[in-house]
PDB file of N, CA and C in Angstrom:
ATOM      1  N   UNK A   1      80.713  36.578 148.070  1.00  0.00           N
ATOM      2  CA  UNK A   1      80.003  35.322 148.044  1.00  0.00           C
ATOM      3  C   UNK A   1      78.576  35.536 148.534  1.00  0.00           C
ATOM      4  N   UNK A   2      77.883  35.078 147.714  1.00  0.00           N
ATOM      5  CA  UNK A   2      76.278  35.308 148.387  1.00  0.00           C
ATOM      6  C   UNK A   2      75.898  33.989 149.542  1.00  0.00           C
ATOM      7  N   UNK A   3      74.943  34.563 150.142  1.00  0.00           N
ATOM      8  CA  UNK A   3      74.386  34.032 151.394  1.00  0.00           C
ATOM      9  C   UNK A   3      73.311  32.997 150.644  1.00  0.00           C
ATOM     10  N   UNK A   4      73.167  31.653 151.410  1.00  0.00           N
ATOM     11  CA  UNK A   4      72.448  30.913 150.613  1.00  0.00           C
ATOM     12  C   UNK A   4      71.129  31.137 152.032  1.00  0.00           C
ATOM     13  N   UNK A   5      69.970  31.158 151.092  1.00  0.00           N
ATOM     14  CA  UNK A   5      68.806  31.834 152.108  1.00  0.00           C
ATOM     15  C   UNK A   5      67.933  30.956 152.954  1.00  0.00           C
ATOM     16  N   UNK A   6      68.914  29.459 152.988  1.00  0.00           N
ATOM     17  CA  UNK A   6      68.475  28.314 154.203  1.00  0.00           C
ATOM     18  C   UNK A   6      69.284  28.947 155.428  1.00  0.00           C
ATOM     19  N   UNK A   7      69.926  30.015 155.475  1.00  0.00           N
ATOM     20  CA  UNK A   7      71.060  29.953 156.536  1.00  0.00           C
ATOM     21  C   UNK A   7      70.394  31.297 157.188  1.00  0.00           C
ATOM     22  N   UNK A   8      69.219  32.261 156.615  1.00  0.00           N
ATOM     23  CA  UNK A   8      69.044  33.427 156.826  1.00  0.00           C
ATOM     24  C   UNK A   8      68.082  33.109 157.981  1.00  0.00           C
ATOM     25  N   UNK A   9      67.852  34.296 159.301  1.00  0.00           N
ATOM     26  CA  UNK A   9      67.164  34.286 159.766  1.00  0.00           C
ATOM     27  C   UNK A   9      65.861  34.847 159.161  1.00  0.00           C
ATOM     28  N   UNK A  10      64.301  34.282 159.842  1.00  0.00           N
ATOM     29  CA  UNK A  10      62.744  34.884 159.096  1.00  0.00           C
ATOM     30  C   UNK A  10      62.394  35.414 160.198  1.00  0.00           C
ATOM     31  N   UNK A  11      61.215  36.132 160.003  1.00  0.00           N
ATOM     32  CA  UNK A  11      60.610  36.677 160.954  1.00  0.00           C
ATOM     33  C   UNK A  11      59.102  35.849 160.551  1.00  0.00           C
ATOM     34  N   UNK A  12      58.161  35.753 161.416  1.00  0.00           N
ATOM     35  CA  UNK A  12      56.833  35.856 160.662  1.00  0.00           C
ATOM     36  C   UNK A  12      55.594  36.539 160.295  1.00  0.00           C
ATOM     37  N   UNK A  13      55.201  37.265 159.412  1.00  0.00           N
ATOM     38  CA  UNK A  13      54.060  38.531 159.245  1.00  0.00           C
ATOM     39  C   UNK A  13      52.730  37.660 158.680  1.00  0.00           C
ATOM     40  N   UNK A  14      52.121  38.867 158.795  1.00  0.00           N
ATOM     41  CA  UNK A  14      50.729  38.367 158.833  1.00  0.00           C
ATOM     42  C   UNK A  14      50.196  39.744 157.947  1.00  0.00           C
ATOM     43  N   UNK A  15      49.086  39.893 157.419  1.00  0.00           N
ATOM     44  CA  UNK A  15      48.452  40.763 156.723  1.00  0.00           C
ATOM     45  C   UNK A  15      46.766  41.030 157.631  1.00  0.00           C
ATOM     46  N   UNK A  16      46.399  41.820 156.606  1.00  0.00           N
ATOM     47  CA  UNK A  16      44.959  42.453 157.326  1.00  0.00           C
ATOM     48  C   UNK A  16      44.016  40.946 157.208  1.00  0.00           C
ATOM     49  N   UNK A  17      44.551  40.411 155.745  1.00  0.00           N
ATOM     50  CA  UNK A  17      43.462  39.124 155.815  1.00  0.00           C
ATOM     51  C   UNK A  17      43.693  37.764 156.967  1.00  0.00           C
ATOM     52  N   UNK A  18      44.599  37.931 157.527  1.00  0.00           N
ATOM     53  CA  UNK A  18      45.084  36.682 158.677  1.00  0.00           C
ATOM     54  C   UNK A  18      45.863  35.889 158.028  1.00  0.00           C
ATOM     55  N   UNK A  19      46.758  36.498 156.619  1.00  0.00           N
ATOM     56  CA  UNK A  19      47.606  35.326 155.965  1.00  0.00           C
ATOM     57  C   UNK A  19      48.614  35.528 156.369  1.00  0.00           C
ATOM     58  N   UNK A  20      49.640  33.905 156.486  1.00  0.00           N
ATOM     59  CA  UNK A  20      50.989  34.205 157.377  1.00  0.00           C
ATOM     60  C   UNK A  20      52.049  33.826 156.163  1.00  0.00           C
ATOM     61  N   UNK A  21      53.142  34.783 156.293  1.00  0.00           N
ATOM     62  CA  UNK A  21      54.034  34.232 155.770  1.00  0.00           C
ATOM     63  C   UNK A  21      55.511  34.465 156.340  1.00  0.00           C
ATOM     64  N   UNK A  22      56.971  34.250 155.867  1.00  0.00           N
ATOM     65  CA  UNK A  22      57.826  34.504 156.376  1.00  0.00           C
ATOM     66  C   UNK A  22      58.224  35.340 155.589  1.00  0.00           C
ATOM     67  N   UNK A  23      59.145  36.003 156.326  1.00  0.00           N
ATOM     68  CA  UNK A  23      60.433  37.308 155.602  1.00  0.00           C
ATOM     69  C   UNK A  23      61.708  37.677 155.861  1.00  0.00           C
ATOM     70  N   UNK A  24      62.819  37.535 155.474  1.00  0.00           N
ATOM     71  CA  UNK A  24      64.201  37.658 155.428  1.00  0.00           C
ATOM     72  C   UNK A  24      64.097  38.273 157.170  1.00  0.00           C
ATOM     73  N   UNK A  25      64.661  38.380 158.145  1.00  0.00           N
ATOM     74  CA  UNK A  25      64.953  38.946 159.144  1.00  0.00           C
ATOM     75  C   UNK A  25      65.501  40.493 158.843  1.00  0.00           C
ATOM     76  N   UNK A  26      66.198  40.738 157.968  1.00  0.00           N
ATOM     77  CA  UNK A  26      67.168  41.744 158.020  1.00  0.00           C
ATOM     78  C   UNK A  26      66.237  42.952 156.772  1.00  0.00           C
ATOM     79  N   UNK A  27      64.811  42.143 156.690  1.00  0.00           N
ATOM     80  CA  UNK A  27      64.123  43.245 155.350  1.00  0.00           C
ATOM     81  C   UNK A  27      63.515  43.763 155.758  1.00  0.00           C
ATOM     82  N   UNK A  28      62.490  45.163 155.531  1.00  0.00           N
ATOM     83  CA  UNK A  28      61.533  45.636 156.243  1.00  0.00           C
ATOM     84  C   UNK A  28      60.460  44.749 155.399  1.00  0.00           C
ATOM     85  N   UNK A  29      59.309  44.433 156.249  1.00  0.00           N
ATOM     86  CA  UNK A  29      58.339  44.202 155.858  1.00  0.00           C
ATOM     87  C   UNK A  29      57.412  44.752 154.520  1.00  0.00           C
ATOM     88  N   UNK A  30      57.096  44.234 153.962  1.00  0.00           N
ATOM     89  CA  UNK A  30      56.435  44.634 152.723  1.00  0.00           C
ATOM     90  C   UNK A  30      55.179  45.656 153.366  1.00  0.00           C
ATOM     91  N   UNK A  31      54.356  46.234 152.686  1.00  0.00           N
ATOM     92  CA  UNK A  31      53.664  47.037 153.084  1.00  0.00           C
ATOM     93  C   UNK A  31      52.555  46.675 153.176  1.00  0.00           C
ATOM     94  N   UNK A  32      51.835  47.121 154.034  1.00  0.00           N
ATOM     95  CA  UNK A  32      50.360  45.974 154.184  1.00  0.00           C
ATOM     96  C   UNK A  32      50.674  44.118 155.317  1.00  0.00           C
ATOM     97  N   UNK A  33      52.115  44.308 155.909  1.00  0.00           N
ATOM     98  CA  UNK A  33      52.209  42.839 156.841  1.00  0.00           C
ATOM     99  C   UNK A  33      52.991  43.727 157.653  1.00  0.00           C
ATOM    100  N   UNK A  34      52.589  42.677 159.187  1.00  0.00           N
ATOM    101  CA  UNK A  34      52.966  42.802 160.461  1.00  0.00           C
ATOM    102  C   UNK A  34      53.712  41.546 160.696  1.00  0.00           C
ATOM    103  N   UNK A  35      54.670  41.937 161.780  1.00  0.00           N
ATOM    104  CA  UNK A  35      55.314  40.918 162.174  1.00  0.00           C
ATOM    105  C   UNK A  35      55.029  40.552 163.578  1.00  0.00           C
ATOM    106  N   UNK A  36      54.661  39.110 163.649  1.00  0.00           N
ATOM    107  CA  UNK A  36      53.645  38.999 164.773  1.00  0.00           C
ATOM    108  C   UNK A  36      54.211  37.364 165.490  1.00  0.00           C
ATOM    109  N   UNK A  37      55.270  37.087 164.945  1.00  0.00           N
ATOM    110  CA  UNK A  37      55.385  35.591 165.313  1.00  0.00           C
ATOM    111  C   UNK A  37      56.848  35.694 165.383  1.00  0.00           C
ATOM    112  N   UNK A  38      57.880  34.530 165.478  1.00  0.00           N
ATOM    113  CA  UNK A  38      59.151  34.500 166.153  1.00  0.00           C
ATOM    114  C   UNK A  38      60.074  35.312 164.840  1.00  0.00           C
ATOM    115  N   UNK A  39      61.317  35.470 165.461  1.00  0.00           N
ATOM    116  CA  UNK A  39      62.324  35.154 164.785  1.00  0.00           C
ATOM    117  C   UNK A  39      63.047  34.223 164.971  1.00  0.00           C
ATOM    118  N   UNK A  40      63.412  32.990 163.563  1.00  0.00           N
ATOM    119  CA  UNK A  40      64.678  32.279 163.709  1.00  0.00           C
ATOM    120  C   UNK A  40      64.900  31.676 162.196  1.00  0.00           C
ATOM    121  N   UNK A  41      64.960  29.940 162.538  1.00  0.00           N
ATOM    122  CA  UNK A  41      65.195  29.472 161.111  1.00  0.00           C
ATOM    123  C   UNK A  41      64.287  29.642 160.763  1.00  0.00           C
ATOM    124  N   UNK A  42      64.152  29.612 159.457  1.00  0.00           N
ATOM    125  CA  UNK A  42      63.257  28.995 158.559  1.00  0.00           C
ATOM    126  C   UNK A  42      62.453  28.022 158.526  1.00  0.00           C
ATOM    127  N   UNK A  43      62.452  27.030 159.191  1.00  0.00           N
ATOM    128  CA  UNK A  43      61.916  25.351 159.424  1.00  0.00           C
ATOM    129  C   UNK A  43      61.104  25.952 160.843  1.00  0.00           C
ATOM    130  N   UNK A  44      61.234  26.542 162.052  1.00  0.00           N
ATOM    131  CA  UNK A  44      61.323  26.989 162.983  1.00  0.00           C
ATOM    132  C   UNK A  44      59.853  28.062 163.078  1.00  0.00           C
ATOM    133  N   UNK A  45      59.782  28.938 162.393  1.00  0.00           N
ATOM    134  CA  UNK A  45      58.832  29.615 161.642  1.00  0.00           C
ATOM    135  C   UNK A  45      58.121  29.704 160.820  1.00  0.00           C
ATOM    136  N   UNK A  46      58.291  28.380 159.774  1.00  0.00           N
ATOM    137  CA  UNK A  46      56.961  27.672 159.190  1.00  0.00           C
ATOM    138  C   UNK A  46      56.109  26.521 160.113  1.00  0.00           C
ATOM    139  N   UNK A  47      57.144  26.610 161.452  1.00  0.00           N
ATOM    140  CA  UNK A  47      56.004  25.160 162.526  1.00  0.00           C
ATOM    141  C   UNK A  47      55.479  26.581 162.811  1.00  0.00           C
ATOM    142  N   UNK A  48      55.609  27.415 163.332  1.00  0.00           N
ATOM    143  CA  UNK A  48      54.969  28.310 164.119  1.00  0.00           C
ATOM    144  C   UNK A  48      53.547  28.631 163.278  1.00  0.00           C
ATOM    145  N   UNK A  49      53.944  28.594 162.205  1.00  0.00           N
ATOM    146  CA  UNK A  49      52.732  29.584 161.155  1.00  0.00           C
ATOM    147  C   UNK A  49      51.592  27.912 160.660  1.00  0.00           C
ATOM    148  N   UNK A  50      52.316  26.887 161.009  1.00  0.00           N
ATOM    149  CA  UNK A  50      51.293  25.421 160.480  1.00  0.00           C
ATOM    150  C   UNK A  50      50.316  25.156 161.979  1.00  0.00           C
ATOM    151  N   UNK A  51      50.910  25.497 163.231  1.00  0.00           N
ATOM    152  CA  UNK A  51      50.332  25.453 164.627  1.00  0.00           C
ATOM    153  C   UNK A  51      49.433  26.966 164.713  1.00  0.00           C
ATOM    154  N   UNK A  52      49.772  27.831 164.302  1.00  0.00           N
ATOM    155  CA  UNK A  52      48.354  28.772 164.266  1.00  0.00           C
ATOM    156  C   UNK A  52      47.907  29.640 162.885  1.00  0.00           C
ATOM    157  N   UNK A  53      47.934  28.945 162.133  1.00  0.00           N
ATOM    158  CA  UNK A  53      47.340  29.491 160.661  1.00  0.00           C
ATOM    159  C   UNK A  53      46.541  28.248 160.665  1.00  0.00           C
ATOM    160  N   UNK A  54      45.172  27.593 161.298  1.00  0.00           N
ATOM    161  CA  UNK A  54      44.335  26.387 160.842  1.00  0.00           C
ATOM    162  C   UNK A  54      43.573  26.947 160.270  1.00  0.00           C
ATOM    163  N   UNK A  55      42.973  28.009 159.570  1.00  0.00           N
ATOM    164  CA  UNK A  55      42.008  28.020 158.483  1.00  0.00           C
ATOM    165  C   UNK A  55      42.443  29.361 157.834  1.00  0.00           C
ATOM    166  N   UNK A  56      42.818  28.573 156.618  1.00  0.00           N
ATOM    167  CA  UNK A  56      43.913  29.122 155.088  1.00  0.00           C
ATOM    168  C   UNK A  56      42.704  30.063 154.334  1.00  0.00           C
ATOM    169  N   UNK A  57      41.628  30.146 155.163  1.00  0.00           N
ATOM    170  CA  UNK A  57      40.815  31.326 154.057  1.00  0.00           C
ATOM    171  C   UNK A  57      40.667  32.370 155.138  1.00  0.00           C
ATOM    172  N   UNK A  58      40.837  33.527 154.059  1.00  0.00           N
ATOM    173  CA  UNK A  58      40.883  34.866 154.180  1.00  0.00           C
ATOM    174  C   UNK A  58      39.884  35.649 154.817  1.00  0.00           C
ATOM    175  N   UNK A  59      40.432  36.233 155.848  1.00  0.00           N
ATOM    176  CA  UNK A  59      39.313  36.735 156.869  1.00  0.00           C
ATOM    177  C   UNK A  59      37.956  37.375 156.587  1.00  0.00           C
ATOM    178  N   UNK A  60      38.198  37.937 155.514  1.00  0.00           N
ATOM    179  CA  UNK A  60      37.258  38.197 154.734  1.00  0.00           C
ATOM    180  C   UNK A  60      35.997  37.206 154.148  1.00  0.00           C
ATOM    181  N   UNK A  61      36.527  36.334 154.024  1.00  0.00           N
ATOM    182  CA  UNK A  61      35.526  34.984 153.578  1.00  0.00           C
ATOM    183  C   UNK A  61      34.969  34.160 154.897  1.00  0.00           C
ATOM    184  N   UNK A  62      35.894  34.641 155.853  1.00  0.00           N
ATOM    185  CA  UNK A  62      35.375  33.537 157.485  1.00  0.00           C
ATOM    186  C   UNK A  62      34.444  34.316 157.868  1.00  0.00           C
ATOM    187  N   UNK A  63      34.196  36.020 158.046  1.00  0.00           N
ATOM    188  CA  UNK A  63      33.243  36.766 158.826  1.00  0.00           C
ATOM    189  C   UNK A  63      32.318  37.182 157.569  1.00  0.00           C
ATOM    190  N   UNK A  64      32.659  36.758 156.242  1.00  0.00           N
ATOM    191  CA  UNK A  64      31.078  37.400 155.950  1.00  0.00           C
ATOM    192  C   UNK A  64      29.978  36.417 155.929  1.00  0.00           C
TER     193      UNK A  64
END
């Protein structure tokens, strides 16, 4: 029976540009993201990433 992926724990990563997203708990990280914020639900770790992700452009575009 497959796992329905509201029930999975996330972690939260971040990339070189300051973008956040979540990722399965149990995956390695894609290449190029860090994991820098909690593990838990899902709902849990998108408040985390809406309370410190306030400006959605790319670090690249904030410092030049």
């Amino acid at each position: 029976m497959q796992q329905n992926a509201e029930d999975w724990d996330f972690k939260v990563l971040v990339n070189a540009e300051e973008q956040y997203s979540i990722w399965p708990e149990f995956k390695d990280p894609p290449a190029g993201w860090t994991q820098v914020g909690p593990v838990g639900d899902k709902a849990s770790c998108l408040g985390w990433i809406e309370e410190h992700w306030t400006d959605m452009r790319p670090k690249s575009i904030r410092t030049s």
